[in-house]
PDB file of N, CA and C in Angstrom:
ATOM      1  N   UNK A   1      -4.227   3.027   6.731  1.00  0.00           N
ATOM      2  CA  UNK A   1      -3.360   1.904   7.034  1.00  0.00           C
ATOM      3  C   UNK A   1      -2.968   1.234   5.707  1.00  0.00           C
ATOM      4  N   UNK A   2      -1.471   0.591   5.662  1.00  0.00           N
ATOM      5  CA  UNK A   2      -1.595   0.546   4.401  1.00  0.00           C
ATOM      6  C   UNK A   2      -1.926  -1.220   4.157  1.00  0.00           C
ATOM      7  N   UNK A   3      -2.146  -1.482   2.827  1.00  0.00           N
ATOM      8  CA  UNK A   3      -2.968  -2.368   2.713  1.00  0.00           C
ATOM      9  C   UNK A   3      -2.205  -3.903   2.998  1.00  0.00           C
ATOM     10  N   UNK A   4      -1.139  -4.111   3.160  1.00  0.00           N
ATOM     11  CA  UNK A   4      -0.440  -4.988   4.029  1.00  0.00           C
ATOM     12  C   UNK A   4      -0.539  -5.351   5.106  1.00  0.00           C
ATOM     13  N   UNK A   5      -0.667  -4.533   5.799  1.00  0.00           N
ATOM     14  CA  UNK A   5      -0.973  -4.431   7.460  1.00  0.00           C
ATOM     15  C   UNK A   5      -2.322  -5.024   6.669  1.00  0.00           C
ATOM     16  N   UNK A   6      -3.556  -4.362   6.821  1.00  0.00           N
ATOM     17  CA  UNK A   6      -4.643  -5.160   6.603  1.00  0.00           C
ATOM     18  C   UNK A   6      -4.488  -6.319   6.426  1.00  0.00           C
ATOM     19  N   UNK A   7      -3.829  -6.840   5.189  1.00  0.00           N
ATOM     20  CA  UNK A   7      -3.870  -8.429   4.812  1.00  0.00           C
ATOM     21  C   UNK A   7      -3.485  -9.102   6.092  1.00  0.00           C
ATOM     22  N   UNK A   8      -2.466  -8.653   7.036  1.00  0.00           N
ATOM     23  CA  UNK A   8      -1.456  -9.296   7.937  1.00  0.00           C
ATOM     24  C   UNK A   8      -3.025  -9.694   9.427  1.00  0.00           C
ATOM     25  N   UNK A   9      -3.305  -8.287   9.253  1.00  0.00           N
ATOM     26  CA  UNK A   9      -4.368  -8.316  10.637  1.00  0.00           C
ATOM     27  C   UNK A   9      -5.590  -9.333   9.868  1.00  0.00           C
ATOM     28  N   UNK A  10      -6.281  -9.517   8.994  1.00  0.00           N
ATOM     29  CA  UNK A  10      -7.199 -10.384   8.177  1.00  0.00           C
ATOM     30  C   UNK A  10      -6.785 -11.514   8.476  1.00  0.00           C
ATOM     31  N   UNK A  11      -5.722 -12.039   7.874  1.00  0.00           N
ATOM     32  CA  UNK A  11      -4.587 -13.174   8.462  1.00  0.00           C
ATOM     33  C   UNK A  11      -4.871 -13.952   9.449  1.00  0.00           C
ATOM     34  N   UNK A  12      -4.519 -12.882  10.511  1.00  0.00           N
ATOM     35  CA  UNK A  12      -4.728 -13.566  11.717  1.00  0.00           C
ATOM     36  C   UNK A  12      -5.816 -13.680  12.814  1.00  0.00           C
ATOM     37  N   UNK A  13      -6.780 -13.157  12.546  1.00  0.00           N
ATOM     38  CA  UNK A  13      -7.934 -12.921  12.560  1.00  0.00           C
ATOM     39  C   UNK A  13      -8.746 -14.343  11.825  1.00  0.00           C
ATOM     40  N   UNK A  14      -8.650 -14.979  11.080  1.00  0.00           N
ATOM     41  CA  UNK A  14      -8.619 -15.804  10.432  1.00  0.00           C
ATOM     42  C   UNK A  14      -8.019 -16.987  11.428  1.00  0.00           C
ATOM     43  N   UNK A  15      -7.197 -16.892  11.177  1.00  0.00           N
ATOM     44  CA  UNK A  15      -6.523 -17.783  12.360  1.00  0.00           C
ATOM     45  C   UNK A  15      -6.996 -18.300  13.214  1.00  0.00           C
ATOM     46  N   UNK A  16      -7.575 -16.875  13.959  1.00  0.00           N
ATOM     47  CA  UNK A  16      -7.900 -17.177  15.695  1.00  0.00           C
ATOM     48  C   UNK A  16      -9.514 -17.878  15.556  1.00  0.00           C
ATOM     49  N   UNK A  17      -9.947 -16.996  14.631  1.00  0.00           N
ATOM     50  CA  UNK A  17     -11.496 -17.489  14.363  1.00  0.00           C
ATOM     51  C   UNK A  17     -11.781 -16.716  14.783  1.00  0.00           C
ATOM     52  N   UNK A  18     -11.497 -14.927  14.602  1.00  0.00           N
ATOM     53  CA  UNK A  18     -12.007 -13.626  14.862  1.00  0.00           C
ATOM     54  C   UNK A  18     -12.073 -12.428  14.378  1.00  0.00           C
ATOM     55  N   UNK A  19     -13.025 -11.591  14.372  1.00  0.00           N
ATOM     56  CA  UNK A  19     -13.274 -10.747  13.636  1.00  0.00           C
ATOM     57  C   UNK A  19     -11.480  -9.984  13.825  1.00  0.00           C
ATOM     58  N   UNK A  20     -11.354  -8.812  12.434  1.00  0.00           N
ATOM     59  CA  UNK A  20     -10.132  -8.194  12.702  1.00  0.00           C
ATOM     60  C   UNK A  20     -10.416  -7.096  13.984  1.00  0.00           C
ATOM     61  N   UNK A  21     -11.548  -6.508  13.966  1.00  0.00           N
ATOM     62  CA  UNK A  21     -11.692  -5.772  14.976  1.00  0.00           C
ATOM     63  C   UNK A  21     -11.562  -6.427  16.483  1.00  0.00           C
ATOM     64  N   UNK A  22     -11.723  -7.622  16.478  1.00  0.00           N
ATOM     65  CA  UNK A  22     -11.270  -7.970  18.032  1.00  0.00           C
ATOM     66  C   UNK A  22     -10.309  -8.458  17.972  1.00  0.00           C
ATOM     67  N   UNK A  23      -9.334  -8.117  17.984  1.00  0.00           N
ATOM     68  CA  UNK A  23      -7.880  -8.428  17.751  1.00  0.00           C
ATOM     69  C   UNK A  23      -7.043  -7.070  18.758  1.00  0.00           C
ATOM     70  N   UNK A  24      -6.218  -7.638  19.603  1.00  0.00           N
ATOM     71  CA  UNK A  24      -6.081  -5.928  19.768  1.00  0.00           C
ATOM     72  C   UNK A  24      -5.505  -5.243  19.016  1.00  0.00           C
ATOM     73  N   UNK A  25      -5.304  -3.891  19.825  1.00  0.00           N
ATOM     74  CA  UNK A  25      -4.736  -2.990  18.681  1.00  0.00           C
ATOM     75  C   UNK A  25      -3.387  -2.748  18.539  1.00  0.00           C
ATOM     76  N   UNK A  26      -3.172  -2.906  16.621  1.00  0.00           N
ATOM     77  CA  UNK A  26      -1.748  -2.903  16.580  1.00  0.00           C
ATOM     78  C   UNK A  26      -1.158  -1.910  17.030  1.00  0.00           C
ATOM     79  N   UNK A  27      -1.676  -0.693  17.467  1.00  0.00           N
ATOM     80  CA  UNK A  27      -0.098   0.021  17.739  1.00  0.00           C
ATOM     81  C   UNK A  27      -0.116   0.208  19.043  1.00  0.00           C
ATOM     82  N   UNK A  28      -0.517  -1.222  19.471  1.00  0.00           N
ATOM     83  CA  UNK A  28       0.238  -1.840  20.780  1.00  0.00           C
ATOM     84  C   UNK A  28       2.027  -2.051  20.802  1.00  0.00           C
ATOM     85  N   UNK A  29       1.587  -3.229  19.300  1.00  0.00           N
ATOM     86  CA  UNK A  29       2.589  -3.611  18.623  1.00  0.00           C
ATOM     87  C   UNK A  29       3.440  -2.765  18.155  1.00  0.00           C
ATOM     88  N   UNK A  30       2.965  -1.989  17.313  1.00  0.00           N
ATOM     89  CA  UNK A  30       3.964  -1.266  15.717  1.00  0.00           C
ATOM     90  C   UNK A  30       3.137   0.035  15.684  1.00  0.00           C
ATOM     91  N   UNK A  31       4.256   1.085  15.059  1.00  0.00           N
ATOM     92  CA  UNK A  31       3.236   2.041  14.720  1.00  0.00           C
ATOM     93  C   UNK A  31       2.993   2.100  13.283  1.00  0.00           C
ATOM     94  N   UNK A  32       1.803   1.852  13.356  1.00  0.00           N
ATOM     95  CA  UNK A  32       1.207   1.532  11.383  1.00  0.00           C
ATOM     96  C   UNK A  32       1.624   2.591  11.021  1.00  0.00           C
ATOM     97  N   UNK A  33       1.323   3.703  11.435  1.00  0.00           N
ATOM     98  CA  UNK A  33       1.735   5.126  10.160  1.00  0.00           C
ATOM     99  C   UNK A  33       3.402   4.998  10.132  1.00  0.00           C
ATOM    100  N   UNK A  34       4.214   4.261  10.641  1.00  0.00           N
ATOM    101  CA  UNK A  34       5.663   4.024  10.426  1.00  0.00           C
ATOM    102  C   UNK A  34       5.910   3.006   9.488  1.00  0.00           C
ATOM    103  N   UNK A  35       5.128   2.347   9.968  1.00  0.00           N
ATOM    104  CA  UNK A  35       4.548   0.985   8.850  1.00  0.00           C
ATOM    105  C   UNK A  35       4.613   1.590   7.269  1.00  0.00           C
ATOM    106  N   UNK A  36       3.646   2.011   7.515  1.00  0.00           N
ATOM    107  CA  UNK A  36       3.233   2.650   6.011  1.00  0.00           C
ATOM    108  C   UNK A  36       4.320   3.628   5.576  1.00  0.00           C
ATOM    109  N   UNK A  37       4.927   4.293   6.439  1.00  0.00           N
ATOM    110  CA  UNK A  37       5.635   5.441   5.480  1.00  0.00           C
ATOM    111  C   UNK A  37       7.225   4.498   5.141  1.00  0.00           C
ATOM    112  N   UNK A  38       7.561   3.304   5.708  1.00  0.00           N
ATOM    113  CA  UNK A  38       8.544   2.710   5.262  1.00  0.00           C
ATOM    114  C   UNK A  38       8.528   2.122   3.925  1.00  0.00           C
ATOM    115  N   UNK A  39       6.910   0.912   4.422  1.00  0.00           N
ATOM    116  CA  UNK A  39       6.708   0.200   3.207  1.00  0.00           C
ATOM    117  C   UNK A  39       6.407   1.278   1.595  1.00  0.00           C
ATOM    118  N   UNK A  40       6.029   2.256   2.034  1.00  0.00           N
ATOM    119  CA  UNK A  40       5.472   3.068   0.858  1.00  0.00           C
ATOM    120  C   UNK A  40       6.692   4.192   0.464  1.00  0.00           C
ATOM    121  N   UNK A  41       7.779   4.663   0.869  1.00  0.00           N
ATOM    122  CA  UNK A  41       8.674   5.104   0.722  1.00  0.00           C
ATOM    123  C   UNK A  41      10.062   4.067  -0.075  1.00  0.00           C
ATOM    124  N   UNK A  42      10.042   3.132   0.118  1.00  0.00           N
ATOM    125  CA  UNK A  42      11.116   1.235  -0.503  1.00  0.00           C
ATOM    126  C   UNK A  42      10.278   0.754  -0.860  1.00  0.00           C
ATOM    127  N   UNK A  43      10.169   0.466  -1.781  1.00  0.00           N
ATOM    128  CA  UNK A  43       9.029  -1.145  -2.142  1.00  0.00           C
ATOM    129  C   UNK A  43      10.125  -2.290  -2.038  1.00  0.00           C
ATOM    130  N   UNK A  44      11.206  -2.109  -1.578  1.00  0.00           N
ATOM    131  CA  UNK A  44      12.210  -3.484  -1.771  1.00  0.00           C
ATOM    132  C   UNK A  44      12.638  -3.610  -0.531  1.00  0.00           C
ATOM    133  N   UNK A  45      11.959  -3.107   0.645  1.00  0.00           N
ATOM    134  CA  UNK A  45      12.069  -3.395   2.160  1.00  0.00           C
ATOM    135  C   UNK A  45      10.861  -4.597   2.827  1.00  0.00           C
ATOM    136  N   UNK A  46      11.734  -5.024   3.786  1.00  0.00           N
ATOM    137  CA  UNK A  46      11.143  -6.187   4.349  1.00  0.00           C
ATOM    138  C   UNK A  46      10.751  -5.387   6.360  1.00  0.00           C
ATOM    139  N   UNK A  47       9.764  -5.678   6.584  1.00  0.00           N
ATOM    140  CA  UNK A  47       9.450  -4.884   7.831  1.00  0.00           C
ATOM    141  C   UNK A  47       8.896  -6.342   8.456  1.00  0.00           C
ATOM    142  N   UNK A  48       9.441  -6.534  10.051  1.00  0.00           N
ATOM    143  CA  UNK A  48       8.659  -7.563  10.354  1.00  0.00           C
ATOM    144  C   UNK A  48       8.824  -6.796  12.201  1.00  0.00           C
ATOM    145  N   UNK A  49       7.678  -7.535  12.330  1.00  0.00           N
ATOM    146  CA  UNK A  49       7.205  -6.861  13.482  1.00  0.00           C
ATOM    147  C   UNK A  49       6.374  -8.326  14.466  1.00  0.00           C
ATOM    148  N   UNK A  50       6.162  -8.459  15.712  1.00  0.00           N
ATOM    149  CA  UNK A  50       5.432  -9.695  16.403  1.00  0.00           C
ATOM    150  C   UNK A  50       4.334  -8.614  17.135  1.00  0.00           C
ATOM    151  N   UNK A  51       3.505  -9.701  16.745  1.00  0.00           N
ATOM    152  CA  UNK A  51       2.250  -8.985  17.256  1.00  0.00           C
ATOM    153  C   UNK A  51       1.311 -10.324  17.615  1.00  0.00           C
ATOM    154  N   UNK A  52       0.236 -10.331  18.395  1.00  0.00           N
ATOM    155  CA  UNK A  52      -0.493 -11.130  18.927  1.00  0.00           C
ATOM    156  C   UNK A  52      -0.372 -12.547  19.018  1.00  0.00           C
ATOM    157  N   UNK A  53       1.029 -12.746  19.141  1.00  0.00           N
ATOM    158  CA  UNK A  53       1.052 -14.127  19.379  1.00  0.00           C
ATOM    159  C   UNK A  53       1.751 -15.066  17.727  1.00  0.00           C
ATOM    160  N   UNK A  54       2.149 -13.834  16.533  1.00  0.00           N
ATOM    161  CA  UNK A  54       2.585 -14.048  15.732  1.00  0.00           C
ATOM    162  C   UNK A  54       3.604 -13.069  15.398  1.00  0.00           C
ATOM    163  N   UNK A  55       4.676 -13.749  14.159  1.00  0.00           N
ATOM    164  CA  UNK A  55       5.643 -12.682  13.568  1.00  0.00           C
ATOM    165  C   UNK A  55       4.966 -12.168  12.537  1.00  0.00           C
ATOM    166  N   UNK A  56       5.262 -11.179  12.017  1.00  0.00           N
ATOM    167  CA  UNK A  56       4.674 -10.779  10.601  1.00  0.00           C
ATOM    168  C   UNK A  56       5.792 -10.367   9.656  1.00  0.00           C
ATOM    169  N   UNK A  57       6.007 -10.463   8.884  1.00  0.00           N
ATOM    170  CA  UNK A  57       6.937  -9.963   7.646  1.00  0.00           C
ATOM    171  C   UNK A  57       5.845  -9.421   6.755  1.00  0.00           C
ATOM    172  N   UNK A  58       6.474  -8.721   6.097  1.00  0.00           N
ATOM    173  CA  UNK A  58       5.886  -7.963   5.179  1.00  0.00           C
ATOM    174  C   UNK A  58       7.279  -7.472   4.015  1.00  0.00           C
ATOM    175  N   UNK A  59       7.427  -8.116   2.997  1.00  0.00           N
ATOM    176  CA  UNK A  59       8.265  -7.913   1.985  1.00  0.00           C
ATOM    177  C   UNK A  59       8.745  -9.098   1.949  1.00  0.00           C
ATOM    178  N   UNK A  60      10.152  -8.973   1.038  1.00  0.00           N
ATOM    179  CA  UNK A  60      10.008  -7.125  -0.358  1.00  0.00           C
ATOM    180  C   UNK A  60       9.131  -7.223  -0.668  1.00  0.00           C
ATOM    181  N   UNK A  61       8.781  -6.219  -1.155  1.00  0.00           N
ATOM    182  CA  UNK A  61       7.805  -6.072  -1.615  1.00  0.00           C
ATOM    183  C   UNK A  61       5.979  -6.121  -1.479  1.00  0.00           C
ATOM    184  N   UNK A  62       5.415  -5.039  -1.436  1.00  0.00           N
ATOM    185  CA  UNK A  62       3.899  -4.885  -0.456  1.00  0.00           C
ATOM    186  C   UNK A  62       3.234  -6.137  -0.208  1.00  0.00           C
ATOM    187  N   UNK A  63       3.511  -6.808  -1.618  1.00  0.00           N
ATOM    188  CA  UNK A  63       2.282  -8.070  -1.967  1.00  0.00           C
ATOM    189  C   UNK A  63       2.965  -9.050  -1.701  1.00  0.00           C
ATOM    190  N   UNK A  64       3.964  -9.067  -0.992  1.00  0.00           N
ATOM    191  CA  UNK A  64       4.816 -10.755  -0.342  1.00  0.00           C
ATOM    192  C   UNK A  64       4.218 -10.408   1.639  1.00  0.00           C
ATOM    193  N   UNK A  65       3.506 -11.298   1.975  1.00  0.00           N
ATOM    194  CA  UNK A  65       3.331 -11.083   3.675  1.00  0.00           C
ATOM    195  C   UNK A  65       3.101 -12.175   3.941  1.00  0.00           C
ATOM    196  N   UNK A  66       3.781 -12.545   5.137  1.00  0.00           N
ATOM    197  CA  UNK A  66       3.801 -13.786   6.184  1.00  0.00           C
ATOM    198  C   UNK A  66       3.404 -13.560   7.286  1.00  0.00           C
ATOM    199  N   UNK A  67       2.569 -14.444   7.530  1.00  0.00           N
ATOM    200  CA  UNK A  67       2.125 -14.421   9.099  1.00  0.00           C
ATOM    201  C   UNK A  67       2.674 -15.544   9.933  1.00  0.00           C
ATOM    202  N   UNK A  68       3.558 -15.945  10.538  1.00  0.00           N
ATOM    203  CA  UNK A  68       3.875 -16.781  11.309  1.00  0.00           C
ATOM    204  C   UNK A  68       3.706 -17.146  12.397  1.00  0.00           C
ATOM    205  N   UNK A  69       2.715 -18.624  12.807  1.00  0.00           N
ATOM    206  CA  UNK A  69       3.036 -18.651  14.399  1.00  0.00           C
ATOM    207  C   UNK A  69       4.297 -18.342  15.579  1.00  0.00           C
ATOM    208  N   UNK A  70       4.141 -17.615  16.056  1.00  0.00           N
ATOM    209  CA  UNK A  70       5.447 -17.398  16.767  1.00  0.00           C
ATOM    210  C   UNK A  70       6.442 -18.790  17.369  1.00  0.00           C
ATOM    211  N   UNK A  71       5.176 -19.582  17.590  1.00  0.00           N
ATOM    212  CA  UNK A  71       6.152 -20.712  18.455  1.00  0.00           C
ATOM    213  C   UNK A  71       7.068 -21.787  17.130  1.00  0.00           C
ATOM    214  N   UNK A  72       6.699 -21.178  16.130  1.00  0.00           N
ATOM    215  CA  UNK A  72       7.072 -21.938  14.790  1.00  0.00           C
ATOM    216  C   UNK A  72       8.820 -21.360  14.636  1.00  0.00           C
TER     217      UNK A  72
END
């Protein structure tokens, strides 16, 4: 998984006041290995995806990520 997604799921996990493993699973949401072969194929792409009750962005660039409350 690439290491964005991590930060994003840590994030919010954080958030909730829960481990990342009880969180469900993202590729409810997104499919991470699509995830990854975008972000890691562009480094100047922005991927945002909603997942558990938040938006996520991710870009440009690997090391720019937002986690947003959705109702925000």
């Amino acid at each position: 998984m690439h290491p964005a997604l991590v930060t994003a799921l840590e994030r919010i996990a954080a958030r909730e006041g829960r481990d990342p493993t009880a969180l469900p699973p993202l590729y409810e949401a997104v499919d991470p290995d699509a995830v990854t072969a975008v972000l890691e194929s562009n480094p100047g792409v922005t991927v945002r995806f909603a997942y558990a009750g938040y938006r996520v962005v991710i870009g440009p660039g690997p090391d720019e990520i937002g986690v947003i409350d959705a109702g925000e």
